[in-house]
Every structure is written in structure tokens, then in C-alpha cells.
Protein backbone atom coordinates (compact mmCIF):
# COMPACT_ATOMS: atom_id res chain seq x y z
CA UNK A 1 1.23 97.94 -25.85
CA UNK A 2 -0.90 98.77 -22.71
CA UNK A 3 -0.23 94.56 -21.82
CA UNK A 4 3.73 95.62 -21.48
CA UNK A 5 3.38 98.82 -19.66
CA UNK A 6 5.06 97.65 -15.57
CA UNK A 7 2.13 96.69 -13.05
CA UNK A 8 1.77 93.53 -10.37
CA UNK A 9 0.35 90.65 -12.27
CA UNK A 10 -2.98 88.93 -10.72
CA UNK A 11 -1.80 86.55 -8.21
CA UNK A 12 -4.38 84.13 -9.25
CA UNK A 13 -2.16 83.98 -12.78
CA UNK A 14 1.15 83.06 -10.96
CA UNK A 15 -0.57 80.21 -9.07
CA UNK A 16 -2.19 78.27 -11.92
CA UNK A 17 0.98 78.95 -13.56
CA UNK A 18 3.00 77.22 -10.71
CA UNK A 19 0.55 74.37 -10.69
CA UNK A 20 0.86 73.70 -14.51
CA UNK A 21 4.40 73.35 -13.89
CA UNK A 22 3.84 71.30 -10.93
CA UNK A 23 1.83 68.89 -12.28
CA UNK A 24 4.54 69.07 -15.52
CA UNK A 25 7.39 67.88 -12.98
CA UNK A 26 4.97 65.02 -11.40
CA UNK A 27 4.92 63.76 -14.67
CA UNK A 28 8.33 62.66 -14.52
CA UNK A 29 11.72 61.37 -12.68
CA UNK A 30 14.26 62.04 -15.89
CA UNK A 31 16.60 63.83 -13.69
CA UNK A 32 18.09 66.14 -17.06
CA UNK A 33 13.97 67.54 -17.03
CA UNK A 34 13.54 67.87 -13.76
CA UNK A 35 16.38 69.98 -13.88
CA UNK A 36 15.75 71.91 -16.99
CA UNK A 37 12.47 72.44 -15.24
CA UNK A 38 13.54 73.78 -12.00
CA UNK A 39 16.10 76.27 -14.28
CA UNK A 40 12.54 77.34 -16.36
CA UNK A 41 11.30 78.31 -12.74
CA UNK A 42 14.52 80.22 -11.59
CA UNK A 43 14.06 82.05 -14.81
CA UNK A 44 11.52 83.14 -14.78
CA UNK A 45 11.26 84.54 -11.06
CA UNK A 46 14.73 86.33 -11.53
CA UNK A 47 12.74 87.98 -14.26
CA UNK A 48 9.47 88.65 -13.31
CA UNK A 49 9.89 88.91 -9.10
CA UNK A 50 9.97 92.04 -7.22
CA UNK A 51 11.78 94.17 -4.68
CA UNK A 52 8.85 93.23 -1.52
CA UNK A 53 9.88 91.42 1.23
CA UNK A 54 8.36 88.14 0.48
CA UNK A 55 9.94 88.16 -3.12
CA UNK A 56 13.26 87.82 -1.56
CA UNK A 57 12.86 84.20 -0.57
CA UNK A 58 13.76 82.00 -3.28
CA UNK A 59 17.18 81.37 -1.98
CA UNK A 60 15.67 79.38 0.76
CA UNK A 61 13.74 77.24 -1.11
CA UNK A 62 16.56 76.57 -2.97
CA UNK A 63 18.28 74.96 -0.06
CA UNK A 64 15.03 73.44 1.52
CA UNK A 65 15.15 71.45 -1.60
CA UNK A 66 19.00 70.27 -1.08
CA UNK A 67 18.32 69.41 2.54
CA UNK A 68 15.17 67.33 0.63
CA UNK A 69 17.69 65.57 -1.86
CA UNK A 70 20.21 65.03 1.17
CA UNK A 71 17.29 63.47 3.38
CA UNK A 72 16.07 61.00 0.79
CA UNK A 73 19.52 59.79 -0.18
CA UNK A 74 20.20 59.34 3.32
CA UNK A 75 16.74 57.29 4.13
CA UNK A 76 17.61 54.68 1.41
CA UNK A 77 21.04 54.29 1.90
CA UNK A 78 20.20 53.65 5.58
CA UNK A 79 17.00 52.28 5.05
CA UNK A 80 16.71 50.44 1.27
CA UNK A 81 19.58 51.14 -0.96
CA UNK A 82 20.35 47.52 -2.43
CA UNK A 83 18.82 47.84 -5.38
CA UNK A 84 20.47 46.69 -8.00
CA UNK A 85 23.49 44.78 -8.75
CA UNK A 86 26.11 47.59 -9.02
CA UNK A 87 27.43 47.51 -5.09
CA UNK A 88 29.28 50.33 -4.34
CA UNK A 89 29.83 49.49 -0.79
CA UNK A 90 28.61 47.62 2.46
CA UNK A 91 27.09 49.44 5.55
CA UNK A 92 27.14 47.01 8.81
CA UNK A 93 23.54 45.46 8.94
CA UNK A 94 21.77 45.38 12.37
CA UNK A 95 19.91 42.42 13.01
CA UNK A 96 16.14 43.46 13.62
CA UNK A 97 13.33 40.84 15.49
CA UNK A 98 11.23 38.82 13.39
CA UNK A 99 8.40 40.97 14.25
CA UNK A 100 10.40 43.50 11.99
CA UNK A 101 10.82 41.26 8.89
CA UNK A 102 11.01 42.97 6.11
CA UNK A 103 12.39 45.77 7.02
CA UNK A 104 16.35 46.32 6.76
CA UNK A 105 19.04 48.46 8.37
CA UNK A 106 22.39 48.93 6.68
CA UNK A 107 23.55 46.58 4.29
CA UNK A 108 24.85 46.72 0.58
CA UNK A 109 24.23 50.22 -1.20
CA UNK A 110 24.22 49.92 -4.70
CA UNK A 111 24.21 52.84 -7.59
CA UNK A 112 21.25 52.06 -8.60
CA UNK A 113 19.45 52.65 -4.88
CA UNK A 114 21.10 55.49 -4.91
CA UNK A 115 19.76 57.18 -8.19
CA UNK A 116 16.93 56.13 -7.62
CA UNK A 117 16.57 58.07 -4.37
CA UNK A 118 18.30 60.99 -6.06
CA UNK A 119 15.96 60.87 -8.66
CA UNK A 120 12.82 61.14 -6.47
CA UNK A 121 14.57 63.97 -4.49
CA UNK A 122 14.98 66.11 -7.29
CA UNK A 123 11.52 65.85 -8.21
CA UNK A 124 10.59 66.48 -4.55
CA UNK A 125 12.67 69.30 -4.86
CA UNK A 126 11.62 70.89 -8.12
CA UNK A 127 8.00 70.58 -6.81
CA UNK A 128 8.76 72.86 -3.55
CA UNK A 129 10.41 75.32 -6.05
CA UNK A 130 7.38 75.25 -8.46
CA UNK A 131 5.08 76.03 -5.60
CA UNK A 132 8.10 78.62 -3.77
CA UNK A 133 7.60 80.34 -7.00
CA UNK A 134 3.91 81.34 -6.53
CA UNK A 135 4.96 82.03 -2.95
CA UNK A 136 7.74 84.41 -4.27
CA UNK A 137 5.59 86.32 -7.52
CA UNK A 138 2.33 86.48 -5.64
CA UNK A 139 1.59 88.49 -2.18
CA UNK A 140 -0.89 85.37 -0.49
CA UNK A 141 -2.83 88.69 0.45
CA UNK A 142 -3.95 89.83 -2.96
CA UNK A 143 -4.54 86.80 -3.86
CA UNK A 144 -7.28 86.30 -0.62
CA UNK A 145 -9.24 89.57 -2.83
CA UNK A 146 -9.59 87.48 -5.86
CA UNK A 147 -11.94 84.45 -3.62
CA UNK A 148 -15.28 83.30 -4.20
CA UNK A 149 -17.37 84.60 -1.20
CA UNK A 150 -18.46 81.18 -0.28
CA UNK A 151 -14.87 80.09 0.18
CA UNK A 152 -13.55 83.95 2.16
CA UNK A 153 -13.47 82.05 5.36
CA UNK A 154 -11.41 79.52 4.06
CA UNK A 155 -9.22 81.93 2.50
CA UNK A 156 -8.20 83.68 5.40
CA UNK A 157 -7.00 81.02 6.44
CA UNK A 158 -4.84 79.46 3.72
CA UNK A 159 -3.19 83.21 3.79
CA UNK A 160 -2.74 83.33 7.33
CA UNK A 161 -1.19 79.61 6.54
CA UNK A 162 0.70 80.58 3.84
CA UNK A 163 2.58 84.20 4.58
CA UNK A 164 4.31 82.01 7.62
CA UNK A 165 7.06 80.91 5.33
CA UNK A 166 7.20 84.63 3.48
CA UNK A 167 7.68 85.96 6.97
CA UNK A 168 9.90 83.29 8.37
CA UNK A 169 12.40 84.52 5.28
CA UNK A 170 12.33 87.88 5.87
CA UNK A 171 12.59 87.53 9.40
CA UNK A 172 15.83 85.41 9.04
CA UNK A 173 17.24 88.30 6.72
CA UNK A 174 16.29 90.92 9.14
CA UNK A 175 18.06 89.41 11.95
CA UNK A 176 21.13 88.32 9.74
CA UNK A 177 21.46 92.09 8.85
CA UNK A 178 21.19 92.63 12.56
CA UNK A 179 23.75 90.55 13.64
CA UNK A 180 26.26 91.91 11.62
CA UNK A 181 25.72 95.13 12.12
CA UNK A 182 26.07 94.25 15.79
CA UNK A 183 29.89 92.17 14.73
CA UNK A 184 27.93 88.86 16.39
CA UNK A 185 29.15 85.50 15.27
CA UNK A 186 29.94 83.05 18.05
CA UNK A 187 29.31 79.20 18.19
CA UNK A 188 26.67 77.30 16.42
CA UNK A 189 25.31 76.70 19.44
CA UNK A 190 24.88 80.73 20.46
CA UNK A 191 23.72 81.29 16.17
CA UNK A 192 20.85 78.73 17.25
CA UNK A 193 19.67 81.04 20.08
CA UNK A 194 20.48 83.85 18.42
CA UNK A 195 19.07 83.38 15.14
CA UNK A 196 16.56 80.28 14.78
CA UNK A 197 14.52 81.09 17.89
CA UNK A 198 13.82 84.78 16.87
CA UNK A 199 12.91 83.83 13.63
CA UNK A 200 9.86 81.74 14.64
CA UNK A 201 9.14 83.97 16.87
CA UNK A 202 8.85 87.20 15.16
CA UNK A 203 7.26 85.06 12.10
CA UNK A 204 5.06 83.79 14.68
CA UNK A 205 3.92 87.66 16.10
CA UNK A 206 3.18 88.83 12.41
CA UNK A 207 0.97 86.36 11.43
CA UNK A 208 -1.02 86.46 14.47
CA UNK A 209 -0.79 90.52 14.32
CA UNK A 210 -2.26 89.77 10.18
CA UNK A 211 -4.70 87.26 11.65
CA UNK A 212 -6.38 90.14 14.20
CA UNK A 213 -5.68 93.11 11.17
CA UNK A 214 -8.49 90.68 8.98
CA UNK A 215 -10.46 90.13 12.10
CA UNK A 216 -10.80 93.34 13.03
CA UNK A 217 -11.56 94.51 9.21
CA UNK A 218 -14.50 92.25 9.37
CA UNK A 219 -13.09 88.99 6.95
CA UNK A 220 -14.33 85.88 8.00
CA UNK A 221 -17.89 87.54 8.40
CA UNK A 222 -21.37 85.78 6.94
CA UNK A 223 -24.41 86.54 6.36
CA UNK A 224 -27.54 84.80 7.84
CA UNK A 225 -28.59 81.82 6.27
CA UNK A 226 -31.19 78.97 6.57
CA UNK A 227 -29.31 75.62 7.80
CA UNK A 228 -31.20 73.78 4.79
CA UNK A 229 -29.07 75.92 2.93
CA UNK A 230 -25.94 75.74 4.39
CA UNK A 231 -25.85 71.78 4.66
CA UNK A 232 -26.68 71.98 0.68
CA UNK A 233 -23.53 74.15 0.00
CA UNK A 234 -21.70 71.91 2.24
CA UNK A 235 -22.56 68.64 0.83
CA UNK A 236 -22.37 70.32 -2.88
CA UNK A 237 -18.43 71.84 -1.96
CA UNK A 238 -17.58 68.87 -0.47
CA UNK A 239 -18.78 66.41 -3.02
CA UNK A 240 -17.02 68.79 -5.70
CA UNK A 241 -13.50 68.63 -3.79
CA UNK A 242 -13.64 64.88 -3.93
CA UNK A 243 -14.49 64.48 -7.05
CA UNK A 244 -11.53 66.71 -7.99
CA UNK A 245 -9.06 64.64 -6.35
CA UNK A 246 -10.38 61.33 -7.33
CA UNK A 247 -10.32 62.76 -11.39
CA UNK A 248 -7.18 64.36 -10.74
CA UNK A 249 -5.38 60.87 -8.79
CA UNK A 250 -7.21 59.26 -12.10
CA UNK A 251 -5.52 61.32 -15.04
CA UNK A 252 -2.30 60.95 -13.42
CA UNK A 253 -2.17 57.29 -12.73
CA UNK A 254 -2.23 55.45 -15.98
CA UNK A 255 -3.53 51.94 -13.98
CA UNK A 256 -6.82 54.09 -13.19
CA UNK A 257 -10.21 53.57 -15.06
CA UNK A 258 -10.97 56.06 -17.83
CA UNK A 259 -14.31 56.89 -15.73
CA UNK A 260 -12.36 57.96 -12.59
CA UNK A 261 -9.70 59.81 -14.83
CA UNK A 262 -11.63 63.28 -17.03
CA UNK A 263 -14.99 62.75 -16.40
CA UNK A 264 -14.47 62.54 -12.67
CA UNK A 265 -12.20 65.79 -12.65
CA UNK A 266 -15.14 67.57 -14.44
CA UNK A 267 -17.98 66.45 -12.96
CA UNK A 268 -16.19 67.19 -9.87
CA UNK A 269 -15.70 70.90 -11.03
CA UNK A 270 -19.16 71.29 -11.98
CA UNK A 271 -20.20 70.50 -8.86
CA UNK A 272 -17.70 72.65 -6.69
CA UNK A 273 -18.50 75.34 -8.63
CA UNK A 274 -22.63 75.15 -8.19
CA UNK A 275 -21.94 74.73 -4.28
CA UNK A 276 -19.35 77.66 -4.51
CA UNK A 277 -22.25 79.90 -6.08
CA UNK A 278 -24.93 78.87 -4.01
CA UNK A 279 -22.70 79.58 -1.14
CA UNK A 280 -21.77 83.26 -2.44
CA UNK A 281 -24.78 84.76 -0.22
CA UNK A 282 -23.18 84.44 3.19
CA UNK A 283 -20.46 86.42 2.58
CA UNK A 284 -21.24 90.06 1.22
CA UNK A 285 -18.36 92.18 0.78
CA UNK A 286 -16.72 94.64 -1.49
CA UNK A 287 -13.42 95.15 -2.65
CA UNK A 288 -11.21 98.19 -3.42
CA UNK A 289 -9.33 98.52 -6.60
CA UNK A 290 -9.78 95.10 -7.32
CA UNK A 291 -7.00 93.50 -9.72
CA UNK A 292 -7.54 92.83 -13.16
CA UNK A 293 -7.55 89.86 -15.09
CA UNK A 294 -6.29 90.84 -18.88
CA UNK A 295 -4.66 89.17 -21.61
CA UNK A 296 -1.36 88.92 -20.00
CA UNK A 297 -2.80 86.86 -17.30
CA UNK A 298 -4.58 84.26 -19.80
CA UNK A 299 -1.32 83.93 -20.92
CA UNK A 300 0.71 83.28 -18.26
CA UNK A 301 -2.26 80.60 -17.12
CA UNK A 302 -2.31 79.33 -20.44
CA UNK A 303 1.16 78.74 -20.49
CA UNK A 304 1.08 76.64 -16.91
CA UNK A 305 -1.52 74.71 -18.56
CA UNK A 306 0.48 74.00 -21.67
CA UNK A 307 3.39 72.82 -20.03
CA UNK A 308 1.53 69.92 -18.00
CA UNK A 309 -0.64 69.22 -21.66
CA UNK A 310 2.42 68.67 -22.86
CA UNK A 311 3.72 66.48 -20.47
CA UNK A 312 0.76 64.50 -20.23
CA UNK A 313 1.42 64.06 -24.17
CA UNK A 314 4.86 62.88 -23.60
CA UNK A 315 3.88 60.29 -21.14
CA UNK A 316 2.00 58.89 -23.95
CA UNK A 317 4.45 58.83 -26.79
CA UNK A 318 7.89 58.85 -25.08
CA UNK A 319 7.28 56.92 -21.65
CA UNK A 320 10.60 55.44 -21.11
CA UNK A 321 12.64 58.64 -20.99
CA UNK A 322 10.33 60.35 -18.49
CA UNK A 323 10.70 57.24 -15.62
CA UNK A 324 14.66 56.13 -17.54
CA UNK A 325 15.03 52.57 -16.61
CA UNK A 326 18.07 51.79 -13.82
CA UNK A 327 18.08 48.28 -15.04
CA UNK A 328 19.92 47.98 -16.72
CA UNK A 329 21.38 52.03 -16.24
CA UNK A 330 20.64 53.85 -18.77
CA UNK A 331 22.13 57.71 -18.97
CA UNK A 332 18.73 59.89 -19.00
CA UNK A 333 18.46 62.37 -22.58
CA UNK A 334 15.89 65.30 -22.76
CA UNK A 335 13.14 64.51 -25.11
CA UNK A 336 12.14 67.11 -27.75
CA UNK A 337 8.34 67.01 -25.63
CA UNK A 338 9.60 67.72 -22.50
CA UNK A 339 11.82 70.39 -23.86
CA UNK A 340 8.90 71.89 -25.71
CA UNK A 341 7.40 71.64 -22.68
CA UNK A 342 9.92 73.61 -20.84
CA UNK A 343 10.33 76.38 -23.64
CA UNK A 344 6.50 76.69 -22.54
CA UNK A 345 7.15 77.31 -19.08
CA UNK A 346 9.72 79.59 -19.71
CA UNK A 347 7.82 82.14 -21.94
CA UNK A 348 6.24 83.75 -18.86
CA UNK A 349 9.71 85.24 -18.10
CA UNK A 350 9.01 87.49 -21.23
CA UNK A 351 5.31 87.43 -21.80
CA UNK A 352 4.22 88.52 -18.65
CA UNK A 353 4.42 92.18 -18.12
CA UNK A 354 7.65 93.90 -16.52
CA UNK A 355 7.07 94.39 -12.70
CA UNK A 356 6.73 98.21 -11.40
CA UNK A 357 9.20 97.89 -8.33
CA UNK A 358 7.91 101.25 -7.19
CA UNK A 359 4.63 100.04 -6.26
CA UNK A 360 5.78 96.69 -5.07
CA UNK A 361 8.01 98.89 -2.51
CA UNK A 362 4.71 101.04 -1.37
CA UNK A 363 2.45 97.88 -1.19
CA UNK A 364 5.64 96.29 0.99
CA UNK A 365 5.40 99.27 2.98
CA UNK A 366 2.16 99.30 3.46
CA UNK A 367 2.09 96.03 4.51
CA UNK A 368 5.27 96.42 6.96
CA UNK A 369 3.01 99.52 8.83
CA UNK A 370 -0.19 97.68 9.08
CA UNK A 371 -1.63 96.89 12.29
């Protein structure tokens, strides 16, 4: 019972859930998943977000992920859209030099170019909402609490970095509220000024105003240390980050070795975690009222990490409806793994435990007031 009583879920939980589901989605162009996925992720924010201010921003990565779709159609019908045999209709074709060859302008646009580029779209898109998710359950400041010492200084950074597009919605909702109130509407031209360039600049002030609130708490501080040592941790961290990626670019793509694929990913783990502990000396530092990590949050990871397993089984017994074939077009189906993978996703929506809006609207408060 004390798992369902209202409190903010560790931040760390909501990220690892958002990159199970990520990784889920990259498994895949089926356009019927991709959108039962990005439904799993509304879900489960509507249920489990809160009242702050950078909660409120869903919405917008919403439409950032239209305006992705939009782009990408647009780019291959201009660009590369005959592909296929089903010609919808003809764009007029500018002639390019021969130092251009290959590339084409206009031209025939066919159905099948143009699924194809709505296909990748939508999984462009369902990404941004998978990782607008985190962004909307998770304050990027708690989260920088949770850090290894050795990698503080980095993770002042990546919050700095990543509270920009919090700020830039809540900015833009802020000065939409003003505007009204003041009866503005005018052209497009005068909502531009009166709207766009206000936004980046007041999203602008506040992370520079959090930047010097960190510095001025002491974050980013080290301790002495010899340079033997600090060329060790370096060389250990880096080694460990590569190794990562190289595993990680190996499980994904099925034409990669076997070596580069598991192994890779966990010797490249091992090793990022030795240089992150040897590296835990230079930064000494306490923290108050430090989230917990319970059972709620091993679920919430777990089920992240269940939804890409799964995927990563599908891929193996039901290939052809993840990447549908467009020739000849086929009408994509939802598989029963992907939709098991999906009810996975989803269960965080009731699983995780109910969100106590009264201290999300102190924390925002607290946050709003800080110098």
C-alpha cells in the first residue's frame, strides 16, 4: 500500500522508461505500431504528469512532431518521391549540371515515395514524443541529484541543456495568457514580434539565471586530484561511452557481427562504470532529501525495458510486419508482439504511483522564486 500512496516518482525511472520505449519505436516503421505506441505514451503522461510548469508541454511536442511528418513528406516529394510504380502525379523536373548527377528535383511522385516518407516521419515523430515524455514526467533538476559525482559537471550541463525546451513552453503560455488579457491579436507578422522573440528570450534569461543559481551553490566544483589520475578516468569514461555506442549500433543492426552487438554493449558498461567510480573523488558533495528508488520505480524501469525486449523479439520472429513491404503495398496489421509490447508500455499509467499535485505546485514554486 505505501507504493500507491501520491509522491513524485524518481526522475531517473521516467527516463529509462522513455528510452525503453524509444528504442521499442526504433525497432520499427509499421505505421499502425508506431501509432499505438505514441497513444501508450499520451497515456500514460495524461495519467501520471503533473500540475508544474514544465509538465504542461506535451502539446508542443505533439505538433513539433507534425511539422516533422510535414517536413519529411515534403523533402521526398521535392527531393526523391518516385519510388515505385503507383504515380500519383508529375512535379516539373529542373534540369541540374552533371556535376549534380544523381541527384533529382521534381519529377514523378508516386504512393509508394510517399509512404515511405510518412512512414519514417511517424517514427521520427513518436521518438521526439518518447523522449518529450521524460521531459514532461521528470523535472531535468531532480534528476541532476540522482548523478554519479564523476559525471556532476557534465550534468549541469545536460540540465542547463535540457530545461531550455521546458522553459521555452512555459514561456510561450505565459505570454499567450498575456496577450489576451491585453485583447492583442494583429498580423502574423506583429504575433512574430510579439510572441516568438519573447519567448527565446525570456527562455534564454532563465536558463542563464539557473546556470549562475548552480554556480553560485557550488555545482560544477572538484576536488584536487593527481593528473595520472584524471587522464585514467578519462581514458576509462571515454573508452566505456564508445563501447556503448558501438554494442548498442551492433544489437540494433542485424548486418553487425555478434562480437560488436552484446558483448560490446557490456564490456562497454563495465568499463564506464569503473572510470565513473574511480572518478567519484573529485566531486564531494551531499544532497538533501535525496529521492528514493523503491519498488515502483523498478517497475516502471522494468517496464521500459520490457517493451524494447519485446520488440527486439519481434524483429526476430515477425520481421516483415515491423518494416511492411511497399512493393508490392501491402496494408500494415499490428502483430500480437508489438501489441504485447505496447500493453507493456502502457502499464506505467497504472503501476506507477498517483502524483501529489500539491507538492508538484510547491516544488514549481519554488523553482519559479529561485534566484
Amino acid at each position: 500500500m505505501s507504493q500507491r500512496l501520491p509522491r513524485q516518482l524518481h526522475p531517473g525511472a521516467w527516463w529509462l522508461w522513455a528510452l525503453g520505449m524509444a528504442t521499442a519505436v526504433s525497432r520499427t516503421t509499421n505505421i499502425i505500431t508506431l501509432l499505438v505506441f505514441a497513444a501508450v505514451v499520451w497515456c500514460v503522461v495524461s495519467f501520471r504528469r503533473s500540475d508544474a510548469p514544465w509538465a504542461r508541454g506535451f502539446g508542443t511536442y505533439l505538433r513539433l512532431g507534425l511539422i516533422i511528418i510535414a517536413v519529411r513528406v515534403v523533402f521526398r516529394v521535392l527531393l526523391d518521391a518516385q519510388y515505385g510504380t503507383t504515380i500519383l502525379f508529375t512535379l516539373p523536373e529542373a534540369h541540374l549540371p552533371d556535376a549534380a548527377a544523381g541527384v533529382r528535383i521534381g519529377g514523378p511522385v508516386s504512393l509508394e515515395g510517399l509512404l515511405a516518407a510518412v512512414y519514417d516521419g511517424v517514427r521520427l515523430a513518436t521518438l521526439l514524443l518518447c523522449f518529450g515524455a521524460a521531459n514532461v514526467l521528470a523535472d531535468p533538476r531532480r534528476l541532476l541529484k540522482t548523478l554519479p559525482a564523476a559525471l556532476h559537471e557534465i550534468g549541469v550541463a545536460m540540465t542547463v541543456a535540457l530545461t531550455v525546451a521546458p522553459q521555452l513552453v512555459e514561456s510561450g503560455h505565459r505570454i499567450r495568457r498575456a496577450r489576451k488579457l491585453r485583447g492583442a491579436n494583429g498580423s502574423r507578422g506583429g504575433v512574430i514580434r510579439g510572441v516568438m522573440i519573447p519567448v527565446l528570450e525570456d527562455a534564454l534569461d532563465r536558463s542563464l539565471v539557473l546556470a549562475a543559481a548552480m554556480d553560485s551553490r557550488g555545482y560544477g566544483r572538484h576536488a584536487d586530484q593527481t593528473r595520472r589520475t584524471r587522464v585514467i578516468t578519462a581514458t576509462l569514461v571515454l573508452a566505456g561511452v564508445a563501447g556503448v555506442f558501438i554494442g548498442t549500433y551492433g544489437m540494433l543492426d542485424g548486418t553487425t557481427p555478434r562480437l560488436l552487438g552484446g558483448p560490446m554493449l557490456a564490456a562497454g558498461c563495465m568499463v564506464a562504470v569503473i572510470g565513473v567510480r574511480v572518478g567519484g573523488s573529485r566531486v564531494r558533495r551531499s544532497s538533501y532529501r535525496p529521492d528514493p528508488w523503491e519498488l515502483a520505480e523498478w517497475v516502471v524501469m522494468a517496464c521500459g525495458v520490457g517493451a524494447a525486449a519485446a520488440m527486439f523479439v519481434a524483429s526476430s520472429v515477425d520481421p516483415d510486419n515491423l518494416y511492411p513491404t511497399l512493393q508490392p503495398l501491402r496494408w500494415p496489421t499490428l502483430g500480437l508482439v508489438p501489441a504485447v509490447a505496447a500493453l507493456i508500455g502502457v502499464l506505467p499509467a497504472w503501476l506507477a504511483p498517483p502524483v501529489d499535485l500539491g507538492e508538484a505546485s510547491s516544488i514549481a514554486r519554488e523553482v519559479a522564486v529561485a534566484p
